[in-house]
N, C-alpha and C. Protein backbone atom coordinates (compact mmCIF):
# COMPACT_ATOMS: atom_id res chain seq x y z
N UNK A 1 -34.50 103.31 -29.32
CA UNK A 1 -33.93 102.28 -30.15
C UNK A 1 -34.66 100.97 -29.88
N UNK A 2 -34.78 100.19 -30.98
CA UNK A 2 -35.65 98.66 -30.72
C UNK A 2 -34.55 97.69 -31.57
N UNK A 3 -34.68 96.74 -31.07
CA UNK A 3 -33.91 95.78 -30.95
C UNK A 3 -34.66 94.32 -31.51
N UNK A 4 -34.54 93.84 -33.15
CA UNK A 4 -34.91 93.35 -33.96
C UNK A 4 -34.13 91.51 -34.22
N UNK A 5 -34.52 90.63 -33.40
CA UNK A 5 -34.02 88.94 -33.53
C UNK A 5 -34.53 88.35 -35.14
N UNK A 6 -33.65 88.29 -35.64
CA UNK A 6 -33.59 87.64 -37.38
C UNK A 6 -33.10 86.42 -37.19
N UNK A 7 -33.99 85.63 -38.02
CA UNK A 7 -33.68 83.79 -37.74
C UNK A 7 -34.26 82.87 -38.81
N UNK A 8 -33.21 82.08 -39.72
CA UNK A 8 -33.62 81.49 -40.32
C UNK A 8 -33.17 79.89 -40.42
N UNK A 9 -34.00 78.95 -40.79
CA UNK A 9 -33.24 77.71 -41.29
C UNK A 9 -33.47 77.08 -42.21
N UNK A 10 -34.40 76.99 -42.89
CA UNK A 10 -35.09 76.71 -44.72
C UNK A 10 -34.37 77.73 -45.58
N UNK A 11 -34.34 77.13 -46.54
CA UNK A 11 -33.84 78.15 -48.02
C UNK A 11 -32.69 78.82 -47.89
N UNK A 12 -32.49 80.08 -48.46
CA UNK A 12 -31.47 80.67 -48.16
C UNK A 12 -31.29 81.99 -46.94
N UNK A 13 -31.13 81.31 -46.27
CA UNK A 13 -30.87 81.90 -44.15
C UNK A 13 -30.51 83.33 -44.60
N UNK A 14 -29.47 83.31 -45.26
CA UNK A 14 -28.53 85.00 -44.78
C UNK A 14 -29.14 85.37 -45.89
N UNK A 15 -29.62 85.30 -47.32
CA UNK A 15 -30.60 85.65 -48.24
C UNK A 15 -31.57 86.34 -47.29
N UNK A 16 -32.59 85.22 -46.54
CA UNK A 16 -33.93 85.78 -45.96
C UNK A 16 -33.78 86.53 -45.00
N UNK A 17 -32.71 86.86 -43.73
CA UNK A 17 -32.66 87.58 -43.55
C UNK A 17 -32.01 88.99 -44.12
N UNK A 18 -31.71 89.08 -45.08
CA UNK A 18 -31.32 90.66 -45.59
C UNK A 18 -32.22 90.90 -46.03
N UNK A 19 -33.16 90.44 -47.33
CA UNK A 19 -34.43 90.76 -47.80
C UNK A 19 -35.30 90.86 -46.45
N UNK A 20 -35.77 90.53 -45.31
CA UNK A 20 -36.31 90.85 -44.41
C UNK A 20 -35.94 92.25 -43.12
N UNK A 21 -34.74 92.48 -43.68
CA UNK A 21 -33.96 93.86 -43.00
C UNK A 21 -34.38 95.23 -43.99
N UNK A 22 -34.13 94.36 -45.16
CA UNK A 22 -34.68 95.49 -46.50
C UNK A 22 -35.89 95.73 -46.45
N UNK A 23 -36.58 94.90 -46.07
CA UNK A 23 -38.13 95.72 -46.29
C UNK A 23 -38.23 96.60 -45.18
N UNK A 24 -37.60 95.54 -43.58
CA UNK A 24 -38.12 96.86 -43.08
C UNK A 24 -37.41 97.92 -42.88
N UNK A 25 -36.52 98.41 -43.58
CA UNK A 25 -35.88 99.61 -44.12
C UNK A 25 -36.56 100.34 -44.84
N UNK A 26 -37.67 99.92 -45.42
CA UNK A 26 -38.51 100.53 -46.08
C UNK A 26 -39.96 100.83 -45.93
N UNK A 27 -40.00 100.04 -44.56
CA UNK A 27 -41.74 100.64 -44.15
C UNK A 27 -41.98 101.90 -43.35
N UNK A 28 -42.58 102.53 -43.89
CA UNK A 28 -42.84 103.59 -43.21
C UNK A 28 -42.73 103.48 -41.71
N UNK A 29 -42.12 104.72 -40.80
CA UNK A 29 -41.68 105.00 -39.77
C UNK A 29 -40.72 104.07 -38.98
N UNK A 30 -39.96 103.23 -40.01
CA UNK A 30 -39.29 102.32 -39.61
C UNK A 30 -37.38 102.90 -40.00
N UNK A 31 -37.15 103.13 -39.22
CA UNK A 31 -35.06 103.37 -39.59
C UNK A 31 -34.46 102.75 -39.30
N UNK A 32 -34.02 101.91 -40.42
CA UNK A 32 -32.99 100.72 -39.65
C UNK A 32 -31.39 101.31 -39.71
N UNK A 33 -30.81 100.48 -38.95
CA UNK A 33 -29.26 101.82 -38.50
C UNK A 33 -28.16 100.35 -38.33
N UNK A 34 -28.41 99.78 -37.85
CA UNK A 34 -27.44 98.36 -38.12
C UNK A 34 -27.71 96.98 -38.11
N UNK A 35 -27.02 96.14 -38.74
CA UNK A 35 -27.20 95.03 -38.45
C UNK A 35 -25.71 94.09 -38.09
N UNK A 36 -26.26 93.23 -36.72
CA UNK A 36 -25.02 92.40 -36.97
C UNK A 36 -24.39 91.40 -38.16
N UNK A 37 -23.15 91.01 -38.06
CA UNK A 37 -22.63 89.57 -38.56
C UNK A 37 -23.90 88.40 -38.74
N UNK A 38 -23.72 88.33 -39.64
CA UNK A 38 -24.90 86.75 -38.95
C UNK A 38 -23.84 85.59 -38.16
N UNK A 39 -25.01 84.96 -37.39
CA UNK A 39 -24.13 83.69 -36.97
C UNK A 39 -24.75 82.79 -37.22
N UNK A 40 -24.25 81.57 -37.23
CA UNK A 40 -25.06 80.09 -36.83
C UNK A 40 -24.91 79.45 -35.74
N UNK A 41 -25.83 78.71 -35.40
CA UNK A 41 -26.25 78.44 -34.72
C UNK A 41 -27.10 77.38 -34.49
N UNK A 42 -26.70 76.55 -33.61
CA UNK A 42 -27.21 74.51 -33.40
C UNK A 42 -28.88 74.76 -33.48
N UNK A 43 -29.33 73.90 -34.01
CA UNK A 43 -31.26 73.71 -33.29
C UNK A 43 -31.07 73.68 -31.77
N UNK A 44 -31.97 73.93 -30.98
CA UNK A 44 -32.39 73.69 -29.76
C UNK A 44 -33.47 72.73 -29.28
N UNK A 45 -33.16 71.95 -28.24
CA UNK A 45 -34.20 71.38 -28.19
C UNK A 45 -34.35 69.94 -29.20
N UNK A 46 -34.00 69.61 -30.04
CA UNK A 46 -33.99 68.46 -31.08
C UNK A 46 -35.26 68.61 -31.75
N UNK A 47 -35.36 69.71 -32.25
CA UNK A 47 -36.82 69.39 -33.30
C UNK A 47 -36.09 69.30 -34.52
N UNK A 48 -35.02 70.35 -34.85
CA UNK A 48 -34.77 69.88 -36.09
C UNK A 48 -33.06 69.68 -36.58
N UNK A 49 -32.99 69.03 -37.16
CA UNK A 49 -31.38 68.77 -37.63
C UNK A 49 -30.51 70.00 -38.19
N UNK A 50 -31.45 71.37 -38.25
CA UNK A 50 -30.64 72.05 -39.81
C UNK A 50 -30.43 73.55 -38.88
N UNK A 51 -28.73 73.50 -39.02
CA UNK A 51 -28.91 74.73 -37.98
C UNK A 51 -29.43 76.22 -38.77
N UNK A 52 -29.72 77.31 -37.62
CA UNK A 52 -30.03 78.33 -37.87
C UNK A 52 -29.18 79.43 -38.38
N UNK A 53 -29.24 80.58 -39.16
CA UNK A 53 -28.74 81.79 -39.30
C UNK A 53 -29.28 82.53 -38.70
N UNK A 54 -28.59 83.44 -37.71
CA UNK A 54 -29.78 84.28 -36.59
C UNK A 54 -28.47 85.58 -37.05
N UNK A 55 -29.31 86.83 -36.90
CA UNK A 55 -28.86 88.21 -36.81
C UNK A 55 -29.86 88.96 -35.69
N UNK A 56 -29.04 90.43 -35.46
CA UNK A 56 -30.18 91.20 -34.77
C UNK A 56 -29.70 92.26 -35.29
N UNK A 57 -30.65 93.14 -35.30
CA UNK A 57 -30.83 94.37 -36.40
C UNK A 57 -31.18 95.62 -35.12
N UNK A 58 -30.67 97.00 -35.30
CA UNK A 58 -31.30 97.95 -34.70
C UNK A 58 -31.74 98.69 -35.51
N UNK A 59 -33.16 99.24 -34.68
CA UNK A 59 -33.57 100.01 -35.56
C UNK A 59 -34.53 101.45 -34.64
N UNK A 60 -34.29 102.14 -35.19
CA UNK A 60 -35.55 103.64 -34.63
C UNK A 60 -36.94 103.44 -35.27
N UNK A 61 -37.79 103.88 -34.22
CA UNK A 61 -39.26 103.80 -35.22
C UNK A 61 -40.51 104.71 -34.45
N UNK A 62 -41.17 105.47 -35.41
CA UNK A 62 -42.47 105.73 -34.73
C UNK A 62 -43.05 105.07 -34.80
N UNK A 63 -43.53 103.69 -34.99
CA UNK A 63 -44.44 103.08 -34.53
C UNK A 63 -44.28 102.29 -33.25
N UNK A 64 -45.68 102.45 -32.63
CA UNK A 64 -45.82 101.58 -31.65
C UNK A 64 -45.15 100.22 -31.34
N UNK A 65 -44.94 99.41 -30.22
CA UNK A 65 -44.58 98.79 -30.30
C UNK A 65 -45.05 97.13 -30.81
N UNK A 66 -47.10 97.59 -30.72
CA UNK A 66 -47.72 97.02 -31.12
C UNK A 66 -47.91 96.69 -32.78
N UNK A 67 -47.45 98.07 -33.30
CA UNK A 67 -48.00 98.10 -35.10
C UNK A 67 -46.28 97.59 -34.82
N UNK A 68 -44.76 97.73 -34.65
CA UNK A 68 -44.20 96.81 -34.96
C UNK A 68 -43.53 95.51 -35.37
N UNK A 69 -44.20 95.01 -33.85
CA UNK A 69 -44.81 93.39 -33.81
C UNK A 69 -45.55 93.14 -35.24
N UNK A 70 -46.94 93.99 -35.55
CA UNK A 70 -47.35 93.48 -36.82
C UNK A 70 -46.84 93.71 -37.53
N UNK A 71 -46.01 94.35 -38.28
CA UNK A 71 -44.78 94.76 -39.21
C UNK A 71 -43.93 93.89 -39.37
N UNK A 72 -43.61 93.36 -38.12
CA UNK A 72 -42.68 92.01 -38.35
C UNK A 72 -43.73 90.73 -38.54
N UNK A 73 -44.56 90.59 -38.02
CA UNK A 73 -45.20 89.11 -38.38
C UNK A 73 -45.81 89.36 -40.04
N UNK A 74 -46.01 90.79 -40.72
CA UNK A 74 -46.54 90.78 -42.19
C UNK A 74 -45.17 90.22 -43.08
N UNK A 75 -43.87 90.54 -42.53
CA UNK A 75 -42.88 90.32 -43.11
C UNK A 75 -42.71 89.02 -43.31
N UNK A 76 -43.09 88.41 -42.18
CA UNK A 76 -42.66 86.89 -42.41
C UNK A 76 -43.75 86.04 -43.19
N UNK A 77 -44.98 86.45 -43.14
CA UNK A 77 -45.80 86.26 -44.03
C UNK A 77 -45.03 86.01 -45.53
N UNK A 78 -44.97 87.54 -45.88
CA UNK A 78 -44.54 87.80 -47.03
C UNK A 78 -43.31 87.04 -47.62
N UNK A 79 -42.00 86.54 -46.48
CA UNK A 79 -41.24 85.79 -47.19
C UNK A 79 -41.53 84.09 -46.64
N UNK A 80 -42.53 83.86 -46.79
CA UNK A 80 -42.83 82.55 -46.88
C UNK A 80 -43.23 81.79 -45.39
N UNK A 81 -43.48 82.40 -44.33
CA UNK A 81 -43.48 82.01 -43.09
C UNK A 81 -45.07 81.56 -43.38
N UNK A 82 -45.46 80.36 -42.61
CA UNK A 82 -46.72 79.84 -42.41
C UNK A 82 -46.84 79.96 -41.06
N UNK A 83 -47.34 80.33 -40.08
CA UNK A 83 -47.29 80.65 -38.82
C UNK A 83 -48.09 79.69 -38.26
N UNK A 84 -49.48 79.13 -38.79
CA UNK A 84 -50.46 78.44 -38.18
C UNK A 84 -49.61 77.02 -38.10
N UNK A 85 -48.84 76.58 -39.11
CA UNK A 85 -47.97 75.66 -39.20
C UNK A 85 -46.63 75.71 -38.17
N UNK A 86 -46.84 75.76 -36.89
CA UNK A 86 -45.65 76.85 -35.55
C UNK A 86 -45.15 75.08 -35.67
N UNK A 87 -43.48 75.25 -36.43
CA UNK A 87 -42.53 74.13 -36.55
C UNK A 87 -41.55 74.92 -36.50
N UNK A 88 -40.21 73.79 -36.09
CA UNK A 88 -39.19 74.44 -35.56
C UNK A 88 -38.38 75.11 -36.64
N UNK A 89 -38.63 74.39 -38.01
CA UNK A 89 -38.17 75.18 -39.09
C UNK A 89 -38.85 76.02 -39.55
N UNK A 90 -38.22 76.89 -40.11
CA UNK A 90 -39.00 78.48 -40.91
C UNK A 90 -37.49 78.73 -41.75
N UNK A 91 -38.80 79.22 -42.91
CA UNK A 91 -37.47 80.18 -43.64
C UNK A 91 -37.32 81.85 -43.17
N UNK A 92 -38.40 82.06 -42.59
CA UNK A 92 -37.96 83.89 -41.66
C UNK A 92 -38.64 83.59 -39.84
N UNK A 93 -38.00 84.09 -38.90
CA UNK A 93 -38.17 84.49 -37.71
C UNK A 93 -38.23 85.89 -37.39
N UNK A 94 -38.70 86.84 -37.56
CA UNK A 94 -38.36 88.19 -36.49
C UNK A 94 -39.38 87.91 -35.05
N UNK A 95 -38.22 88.36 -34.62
CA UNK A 95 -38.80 88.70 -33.11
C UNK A 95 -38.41 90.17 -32.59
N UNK A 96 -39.34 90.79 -32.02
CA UNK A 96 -39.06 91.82 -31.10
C UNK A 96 -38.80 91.67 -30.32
N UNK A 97 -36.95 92.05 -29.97
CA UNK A 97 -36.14 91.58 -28.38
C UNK A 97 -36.30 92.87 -27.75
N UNK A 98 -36.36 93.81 -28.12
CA UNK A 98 -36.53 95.25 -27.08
C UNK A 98 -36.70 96.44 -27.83
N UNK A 99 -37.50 97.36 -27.05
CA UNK A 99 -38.18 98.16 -27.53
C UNK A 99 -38.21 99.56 -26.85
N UNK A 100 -36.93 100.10 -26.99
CA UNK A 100 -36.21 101.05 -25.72
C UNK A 100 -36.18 100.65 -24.31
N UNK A 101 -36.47 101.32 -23.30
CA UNK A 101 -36.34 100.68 -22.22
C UNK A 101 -37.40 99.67 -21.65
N UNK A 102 -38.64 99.88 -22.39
CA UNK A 102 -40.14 99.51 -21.78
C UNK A 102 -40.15 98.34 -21.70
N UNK A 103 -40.74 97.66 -20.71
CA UNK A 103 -41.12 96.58 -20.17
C UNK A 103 -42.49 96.46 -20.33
N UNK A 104 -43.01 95.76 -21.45
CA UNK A 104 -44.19 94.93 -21.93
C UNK A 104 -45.12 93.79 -22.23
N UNK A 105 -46.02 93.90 -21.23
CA UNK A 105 -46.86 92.47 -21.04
C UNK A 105 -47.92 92.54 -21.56
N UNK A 106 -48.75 92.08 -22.89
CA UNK A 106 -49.26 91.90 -23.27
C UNK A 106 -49.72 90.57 -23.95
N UNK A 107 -50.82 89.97 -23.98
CA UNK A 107 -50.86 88.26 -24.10
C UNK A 107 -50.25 88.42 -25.69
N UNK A 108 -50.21 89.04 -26.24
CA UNK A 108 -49.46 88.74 -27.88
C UNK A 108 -48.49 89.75 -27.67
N UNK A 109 -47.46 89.97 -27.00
CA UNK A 109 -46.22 90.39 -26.80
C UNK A 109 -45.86 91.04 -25.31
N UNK A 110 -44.38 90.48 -25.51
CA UNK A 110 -43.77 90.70 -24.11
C UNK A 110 -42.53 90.78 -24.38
N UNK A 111 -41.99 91.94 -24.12
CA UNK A 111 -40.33 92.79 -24.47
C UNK A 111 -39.84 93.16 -23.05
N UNK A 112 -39.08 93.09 -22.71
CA UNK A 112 -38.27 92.62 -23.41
C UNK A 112 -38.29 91.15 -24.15
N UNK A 113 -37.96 89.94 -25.18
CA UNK A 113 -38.13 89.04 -25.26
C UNK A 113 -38.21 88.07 -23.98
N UNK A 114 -39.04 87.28 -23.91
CA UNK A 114 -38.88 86.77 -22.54
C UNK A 114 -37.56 85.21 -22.52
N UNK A 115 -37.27 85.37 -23.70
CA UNK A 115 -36.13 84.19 -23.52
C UNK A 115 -34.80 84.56 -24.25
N UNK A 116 -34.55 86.03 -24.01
CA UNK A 116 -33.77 86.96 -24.67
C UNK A 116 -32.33 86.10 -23.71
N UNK A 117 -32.40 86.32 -22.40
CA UNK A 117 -31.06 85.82 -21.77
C UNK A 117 -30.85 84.51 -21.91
N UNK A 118 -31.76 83.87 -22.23
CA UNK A 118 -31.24 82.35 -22.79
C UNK A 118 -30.90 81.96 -23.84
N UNK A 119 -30.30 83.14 -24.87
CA UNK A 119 -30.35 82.32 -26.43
C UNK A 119 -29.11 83.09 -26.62
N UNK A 120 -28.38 82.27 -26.52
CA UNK A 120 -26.89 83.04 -27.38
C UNK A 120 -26.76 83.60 -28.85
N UNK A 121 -28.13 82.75 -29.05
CA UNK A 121 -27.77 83.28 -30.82
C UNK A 121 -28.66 84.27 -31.04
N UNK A 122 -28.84 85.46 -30.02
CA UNK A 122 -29.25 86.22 -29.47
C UNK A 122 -28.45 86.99 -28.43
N UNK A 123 -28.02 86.85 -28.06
CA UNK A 123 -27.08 87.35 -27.22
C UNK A 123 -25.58 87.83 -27.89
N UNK A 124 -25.67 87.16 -28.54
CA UNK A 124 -23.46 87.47 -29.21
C UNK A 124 -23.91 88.16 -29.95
N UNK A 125 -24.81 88.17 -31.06
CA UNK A 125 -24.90 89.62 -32.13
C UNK A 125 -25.54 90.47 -31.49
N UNK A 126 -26.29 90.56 -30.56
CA UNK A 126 -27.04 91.87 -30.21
C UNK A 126 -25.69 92.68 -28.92
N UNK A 127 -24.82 91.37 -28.54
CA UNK A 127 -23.78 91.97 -28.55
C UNK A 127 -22.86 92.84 -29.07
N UNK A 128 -22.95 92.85 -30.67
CA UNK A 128 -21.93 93.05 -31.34
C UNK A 128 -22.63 94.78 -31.73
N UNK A 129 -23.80 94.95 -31.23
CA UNK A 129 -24.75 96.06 -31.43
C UNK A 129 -24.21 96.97 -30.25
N UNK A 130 -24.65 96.61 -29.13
CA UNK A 130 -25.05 97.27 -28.26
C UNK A 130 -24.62 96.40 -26.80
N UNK A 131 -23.33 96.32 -26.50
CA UNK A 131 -22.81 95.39 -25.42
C UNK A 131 -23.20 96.42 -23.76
N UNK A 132 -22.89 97.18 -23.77
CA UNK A 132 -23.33 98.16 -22.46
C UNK A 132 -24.63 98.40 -22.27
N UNK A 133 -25.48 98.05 -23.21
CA UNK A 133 -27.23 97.80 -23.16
C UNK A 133 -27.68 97.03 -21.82
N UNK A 134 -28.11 97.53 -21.11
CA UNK A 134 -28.92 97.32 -19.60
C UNK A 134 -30.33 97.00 -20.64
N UNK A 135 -30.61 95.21 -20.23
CA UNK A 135 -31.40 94.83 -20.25
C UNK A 135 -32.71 95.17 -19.14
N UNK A 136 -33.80 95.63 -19.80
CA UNK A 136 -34.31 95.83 -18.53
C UNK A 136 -35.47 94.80 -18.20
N UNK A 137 -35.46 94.52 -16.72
CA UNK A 137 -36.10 94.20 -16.04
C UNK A 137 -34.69 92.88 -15.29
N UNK A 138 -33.78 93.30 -16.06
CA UNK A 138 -32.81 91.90 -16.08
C UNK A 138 -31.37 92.31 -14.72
N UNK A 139 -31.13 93.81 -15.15
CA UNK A 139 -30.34 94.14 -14.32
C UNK A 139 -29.07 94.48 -14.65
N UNK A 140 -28.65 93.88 -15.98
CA UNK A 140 -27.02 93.11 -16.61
C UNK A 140 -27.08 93.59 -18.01
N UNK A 141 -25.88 93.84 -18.59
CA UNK A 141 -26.22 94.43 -19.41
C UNK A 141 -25.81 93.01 -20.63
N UNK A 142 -26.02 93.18 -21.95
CA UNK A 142 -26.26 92.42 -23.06
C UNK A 142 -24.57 91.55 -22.67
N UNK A 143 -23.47 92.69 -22.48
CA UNK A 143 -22.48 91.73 -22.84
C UNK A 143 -21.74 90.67 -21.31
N UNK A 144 -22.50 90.84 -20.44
CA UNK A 144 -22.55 90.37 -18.79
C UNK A 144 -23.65 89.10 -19.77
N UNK A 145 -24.82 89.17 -19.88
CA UNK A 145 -25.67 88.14 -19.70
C UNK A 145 -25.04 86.71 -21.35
N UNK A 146 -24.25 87.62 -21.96
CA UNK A 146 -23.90 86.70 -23.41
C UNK A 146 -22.44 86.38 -22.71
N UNK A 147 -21.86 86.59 -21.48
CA UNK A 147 -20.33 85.72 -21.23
C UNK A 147 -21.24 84.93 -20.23
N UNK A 148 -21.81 85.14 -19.41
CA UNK A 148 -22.44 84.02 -18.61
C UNK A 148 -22.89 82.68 -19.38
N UNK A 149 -23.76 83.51 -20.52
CA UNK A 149 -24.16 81.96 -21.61
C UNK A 149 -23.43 81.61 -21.84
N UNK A 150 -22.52 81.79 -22.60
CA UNK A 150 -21.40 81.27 -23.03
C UNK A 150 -20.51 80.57 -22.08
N UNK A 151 -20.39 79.91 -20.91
CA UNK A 151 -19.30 80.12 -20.09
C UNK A 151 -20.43 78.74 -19.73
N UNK A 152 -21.49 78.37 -19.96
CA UNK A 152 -22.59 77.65 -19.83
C UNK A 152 -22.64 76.35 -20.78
N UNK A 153 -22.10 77.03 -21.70
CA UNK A 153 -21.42 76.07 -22.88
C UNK A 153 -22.44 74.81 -23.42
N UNK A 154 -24.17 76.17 -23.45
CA UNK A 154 -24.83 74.96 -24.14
C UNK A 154 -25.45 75.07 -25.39
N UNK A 155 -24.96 75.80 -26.08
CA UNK A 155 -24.85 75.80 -27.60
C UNK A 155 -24.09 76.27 -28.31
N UNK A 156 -23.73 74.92 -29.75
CA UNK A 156 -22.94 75.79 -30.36
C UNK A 156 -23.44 76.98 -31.51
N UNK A 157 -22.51 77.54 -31.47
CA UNK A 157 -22.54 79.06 -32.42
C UNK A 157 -21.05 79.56 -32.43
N UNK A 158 -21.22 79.83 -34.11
CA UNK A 158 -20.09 80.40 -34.78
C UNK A 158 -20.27 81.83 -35.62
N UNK A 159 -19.57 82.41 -35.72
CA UNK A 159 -19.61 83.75 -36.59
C UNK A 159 -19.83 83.61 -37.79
N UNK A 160 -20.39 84.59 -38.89
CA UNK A 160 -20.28 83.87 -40.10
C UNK A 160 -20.19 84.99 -40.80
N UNK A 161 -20.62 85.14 -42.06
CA UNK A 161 -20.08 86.90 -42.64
C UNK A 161 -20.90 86.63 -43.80
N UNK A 162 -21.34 87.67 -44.16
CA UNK A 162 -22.74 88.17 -45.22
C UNK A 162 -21.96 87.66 -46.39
């Protein structure tokens, strides 16, 4: 199972991420099997005023974890992402947060996400997936490391519904 971070804050958020769940529902060797609630979620950091819609999606796949990664960066291409332009707003984000159990270092990817335990808006829906999920390399599983954030109380995030 791989474990799919959806994030938007331009245009229409919960729009771009479903059209971005839909395609990859449809690329070859790709099975998508759920998605959370979306939530929102504050900017970080103060780059930008306009909060986010973040989801996380599971999904099965024969592809590598490498042709995934590119699967997700063609996607964001495709719905309007300028990448060379790296600003805090975007109208699509995917990230690859995990990728079965494997622990991967590579200079253009590293899974588990490497700032997976710091982002609640990341943490509460991939909660809502897979809470007994042993993060690995981490020790704790998804719904241990999303009450610690939370309990940290440094961002807000609310539930929201498709």
């Amino acid at each position: 199972m791989a474990y799919v971070g959806l994030g938007a804050n331009l245009g229409d958020g919960r729009g771009n991420l479903l059209r971005a769940w839909q395609r990859l529902g449809v690329a070859p060797g790709v099975f998508t099997r759920r998605l959370s609630r979306p939530w929102r979620s504050e900017p970080m950091g103060g780059a930008s005023e306009q909060w986010f819609t973040n989801a996380v999606g599971e999904l099965e796949t024969e592809l590598a974890a490498e042709e995934l990664l590119a699967l997700l960066l063609q996607i964001e291409t495709e719905l309007g992402r300028d990448r060379p332009r790296q600003g805090f707003d975007r109208p699509i984000d995917l990230d690859l947060l995990l990728y079965g159990d494997r622990l991967i270092k590579l200079a253009h990817l590293v899974v588990p996400h490497p700032e997976l335990h710091r982002r609640r808006f990341v943490l509460e829906p991939l909660r809502e997936l897979a809470p007994e999920l042993v993060v690995p390399g981490r020790g704790q599983s998804v719904a241990q490391l999303a009450v610690a954030l939370a309990a940290a109380g440094e961002q807000q995030l609310r539930p929201d519904s498709w």
